[in-house]
N, C-alpha and C. Protein backbone atom coordinates (compact mmCIF):
# COMPACT_ATOMS: atom_id res chain seq x y z
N UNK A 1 0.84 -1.18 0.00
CA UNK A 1 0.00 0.00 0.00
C UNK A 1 0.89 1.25 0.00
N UNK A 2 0.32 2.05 -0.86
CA UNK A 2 1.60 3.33 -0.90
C UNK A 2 0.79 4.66 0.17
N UNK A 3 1.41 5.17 0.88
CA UNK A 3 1.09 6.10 1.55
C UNK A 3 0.98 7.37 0.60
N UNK A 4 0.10 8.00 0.74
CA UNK A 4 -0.81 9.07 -0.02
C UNK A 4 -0.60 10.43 0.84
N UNK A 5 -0.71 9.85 2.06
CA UNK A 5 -0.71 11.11 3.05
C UNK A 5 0.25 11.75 3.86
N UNK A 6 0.98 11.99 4.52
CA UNK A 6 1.84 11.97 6.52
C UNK A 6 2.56 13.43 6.44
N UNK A 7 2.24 13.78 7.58
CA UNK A 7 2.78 14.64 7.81
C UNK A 7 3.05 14.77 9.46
N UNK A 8 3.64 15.56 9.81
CA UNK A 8 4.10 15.79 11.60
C UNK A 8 3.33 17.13 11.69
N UNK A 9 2.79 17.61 10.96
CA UNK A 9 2.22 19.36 11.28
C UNK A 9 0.93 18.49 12.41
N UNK A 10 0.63 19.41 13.27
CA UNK A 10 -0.28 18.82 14.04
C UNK A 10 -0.88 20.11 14.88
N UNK A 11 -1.98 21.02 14.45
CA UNK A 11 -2.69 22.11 15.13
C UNK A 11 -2.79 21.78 16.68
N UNK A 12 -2.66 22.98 17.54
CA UNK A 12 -3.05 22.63 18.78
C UNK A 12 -4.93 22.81 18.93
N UNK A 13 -5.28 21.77 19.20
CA UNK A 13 -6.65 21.79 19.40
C UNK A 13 -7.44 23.09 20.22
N UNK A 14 -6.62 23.65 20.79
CA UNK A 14 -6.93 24.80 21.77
C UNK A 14 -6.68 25.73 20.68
N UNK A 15 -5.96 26.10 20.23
CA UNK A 15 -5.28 27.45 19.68
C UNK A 15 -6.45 27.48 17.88
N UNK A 16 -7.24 28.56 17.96
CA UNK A 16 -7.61 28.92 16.96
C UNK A 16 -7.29 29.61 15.50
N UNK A 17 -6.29 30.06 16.05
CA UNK A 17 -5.29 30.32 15.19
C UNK A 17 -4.88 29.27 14.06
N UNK A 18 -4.12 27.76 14.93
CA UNK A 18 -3.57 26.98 14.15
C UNK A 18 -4.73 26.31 13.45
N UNK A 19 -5.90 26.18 14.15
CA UNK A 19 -6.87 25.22 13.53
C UNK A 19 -7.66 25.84 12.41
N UNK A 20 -7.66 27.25 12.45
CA UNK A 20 -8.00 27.76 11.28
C UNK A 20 -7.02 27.85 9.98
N UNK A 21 -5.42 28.07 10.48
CA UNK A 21 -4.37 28.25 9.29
C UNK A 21 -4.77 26.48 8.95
N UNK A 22 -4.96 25.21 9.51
CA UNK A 22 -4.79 24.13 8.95
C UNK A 22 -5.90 24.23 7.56
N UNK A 23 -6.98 24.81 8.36
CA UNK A 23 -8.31 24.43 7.63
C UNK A 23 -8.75 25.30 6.65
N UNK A 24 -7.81 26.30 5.98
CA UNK A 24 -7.56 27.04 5.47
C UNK A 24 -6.61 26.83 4.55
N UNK A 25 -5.46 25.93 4.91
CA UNK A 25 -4.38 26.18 4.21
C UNK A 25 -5.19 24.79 2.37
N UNK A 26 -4.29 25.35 1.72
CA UNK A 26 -5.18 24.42 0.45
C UNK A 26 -5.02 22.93 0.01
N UNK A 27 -5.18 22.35 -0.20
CA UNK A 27 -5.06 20.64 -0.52
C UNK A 27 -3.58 20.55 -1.44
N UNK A 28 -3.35 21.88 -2.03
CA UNK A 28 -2.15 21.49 -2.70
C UNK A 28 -0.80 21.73 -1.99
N UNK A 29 -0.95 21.92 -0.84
CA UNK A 29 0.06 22.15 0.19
C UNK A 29 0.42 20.76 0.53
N UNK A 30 -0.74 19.63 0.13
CA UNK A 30 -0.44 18.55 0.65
C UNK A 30 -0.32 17.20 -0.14
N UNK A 31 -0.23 17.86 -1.33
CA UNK A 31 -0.69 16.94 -2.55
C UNK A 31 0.15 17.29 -4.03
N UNK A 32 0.37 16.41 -4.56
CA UNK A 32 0.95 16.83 -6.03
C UNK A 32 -0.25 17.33 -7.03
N UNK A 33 -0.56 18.62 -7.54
CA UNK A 33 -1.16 18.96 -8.35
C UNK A 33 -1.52 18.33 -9.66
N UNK A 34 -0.07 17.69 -9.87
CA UNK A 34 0.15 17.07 -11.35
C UNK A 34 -1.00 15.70 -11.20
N UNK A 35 -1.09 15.32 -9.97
CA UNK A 35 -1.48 13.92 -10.12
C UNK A 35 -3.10 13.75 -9.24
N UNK A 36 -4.12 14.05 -10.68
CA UNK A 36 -5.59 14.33 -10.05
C UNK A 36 -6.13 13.03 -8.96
N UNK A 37 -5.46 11.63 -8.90
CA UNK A 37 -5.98 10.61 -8.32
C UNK A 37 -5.27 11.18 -7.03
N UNK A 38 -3.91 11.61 -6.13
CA UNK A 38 -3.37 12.28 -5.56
C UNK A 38 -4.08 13.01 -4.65
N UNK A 39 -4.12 13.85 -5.44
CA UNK A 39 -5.34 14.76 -4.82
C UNK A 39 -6.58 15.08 -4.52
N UNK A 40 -7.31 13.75 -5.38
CA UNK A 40 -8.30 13.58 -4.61
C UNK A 40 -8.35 13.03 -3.21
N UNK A 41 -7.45 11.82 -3.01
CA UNK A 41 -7.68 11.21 -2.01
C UNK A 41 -6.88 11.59 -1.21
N UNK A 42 -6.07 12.65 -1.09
CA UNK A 42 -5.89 14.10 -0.20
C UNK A 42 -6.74 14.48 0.42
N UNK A 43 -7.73 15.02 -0.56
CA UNK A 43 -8.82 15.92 -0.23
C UNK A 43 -10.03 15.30 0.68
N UNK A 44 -10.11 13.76 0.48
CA UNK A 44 -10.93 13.00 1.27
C UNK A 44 -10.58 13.20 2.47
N UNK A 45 -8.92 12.68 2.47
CA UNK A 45 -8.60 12.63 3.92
C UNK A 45 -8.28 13.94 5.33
N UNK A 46 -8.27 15.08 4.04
CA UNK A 46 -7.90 16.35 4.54
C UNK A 46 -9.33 16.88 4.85
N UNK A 47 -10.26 16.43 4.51
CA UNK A 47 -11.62 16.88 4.65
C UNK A 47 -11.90 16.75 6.17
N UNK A 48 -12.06 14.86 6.36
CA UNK A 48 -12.31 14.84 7.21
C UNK A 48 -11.65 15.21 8.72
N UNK A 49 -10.26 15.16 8.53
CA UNK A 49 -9.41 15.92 9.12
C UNK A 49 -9.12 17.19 9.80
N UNK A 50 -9.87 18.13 8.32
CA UNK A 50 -9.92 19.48 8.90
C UNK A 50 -11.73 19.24 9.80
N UNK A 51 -12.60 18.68 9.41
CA UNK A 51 -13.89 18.23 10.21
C UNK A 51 -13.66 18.34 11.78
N UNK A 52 -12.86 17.60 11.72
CA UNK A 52 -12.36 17.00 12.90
C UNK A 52 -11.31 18.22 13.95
N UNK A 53 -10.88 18.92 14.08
CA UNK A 53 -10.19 20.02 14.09
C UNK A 53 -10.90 21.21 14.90
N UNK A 54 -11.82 21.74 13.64
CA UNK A 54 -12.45 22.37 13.85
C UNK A 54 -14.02 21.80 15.39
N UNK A 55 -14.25 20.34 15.24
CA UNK A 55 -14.91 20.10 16.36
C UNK A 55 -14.52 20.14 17.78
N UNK A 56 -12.98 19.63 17.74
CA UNK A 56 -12.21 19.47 19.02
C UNK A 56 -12.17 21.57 19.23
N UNK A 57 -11.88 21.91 18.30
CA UNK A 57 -11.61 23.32 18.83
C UNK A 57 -12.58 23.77 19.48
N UNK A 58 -13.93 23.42 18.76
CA UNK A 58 -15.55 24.20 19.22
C UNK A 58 -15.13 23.62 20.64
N UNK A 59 -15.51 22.05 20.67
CA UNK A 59 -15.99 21.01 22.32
C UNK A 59 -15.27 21.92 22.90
N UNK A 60 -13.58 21.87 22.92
CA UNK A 60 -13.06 22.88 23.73
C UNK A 60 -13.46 23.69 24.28
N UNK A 61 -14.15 24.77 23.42
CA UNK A 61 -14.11 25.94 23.60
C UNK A 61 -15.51 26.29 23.86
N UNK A 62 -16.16 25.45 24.03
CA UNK A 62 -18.14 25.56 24.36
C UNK A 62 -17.72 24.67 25.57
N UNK A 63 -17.18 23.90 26.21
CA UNK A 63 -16.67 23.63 27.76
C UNK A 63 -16.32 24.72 28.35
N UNK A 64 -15.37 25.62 28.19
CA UNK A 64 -14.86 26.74 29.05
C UNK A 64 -15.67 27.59 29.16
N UNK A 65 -16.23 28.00 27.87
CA UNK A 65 -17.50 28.97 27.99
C UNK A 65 -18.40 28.92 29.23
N UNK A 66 -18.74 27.55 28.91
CA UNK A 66 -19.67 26.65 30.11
C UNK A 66 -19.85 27.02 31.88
N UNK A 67 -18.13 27.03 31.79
CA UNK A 67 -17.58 26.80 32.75
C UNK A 67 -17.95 27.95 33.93
């Protein structure tokens, strides 16, 4: 199986900042342009990824609110 994806960048779930530059930043930051199968299944995985990101940031941050 060939790896498609990896990276070490890793947003701090707290910091809005990073979770917005992730979810923001574009699929071709993470993907070869040249190669449309590439980047699709980038974009799958970066989807749900940035999904995911952006929820831990909210839970976070609708707990403290709470608080």
């Amino acid at each position: 199986m060939e790896t498609l994806y990896t990276s070490s960048y890793s947003p701090d779930p707290e910091s809005a900042l990073d979770v917005l530059a992730f979810v923001l930043t574009p699929v071709q930051a993470f993907a070869s342009a040249d190669d449309p199968d590439e980047l699709e299944a980038v974009t799958e995985l970066l989807d749900s990824a940035k999904e995911e990101a952006i929820k831990r940031w909210y839970s976070l941050h609708s707990v403290a609110i709470s608080n």
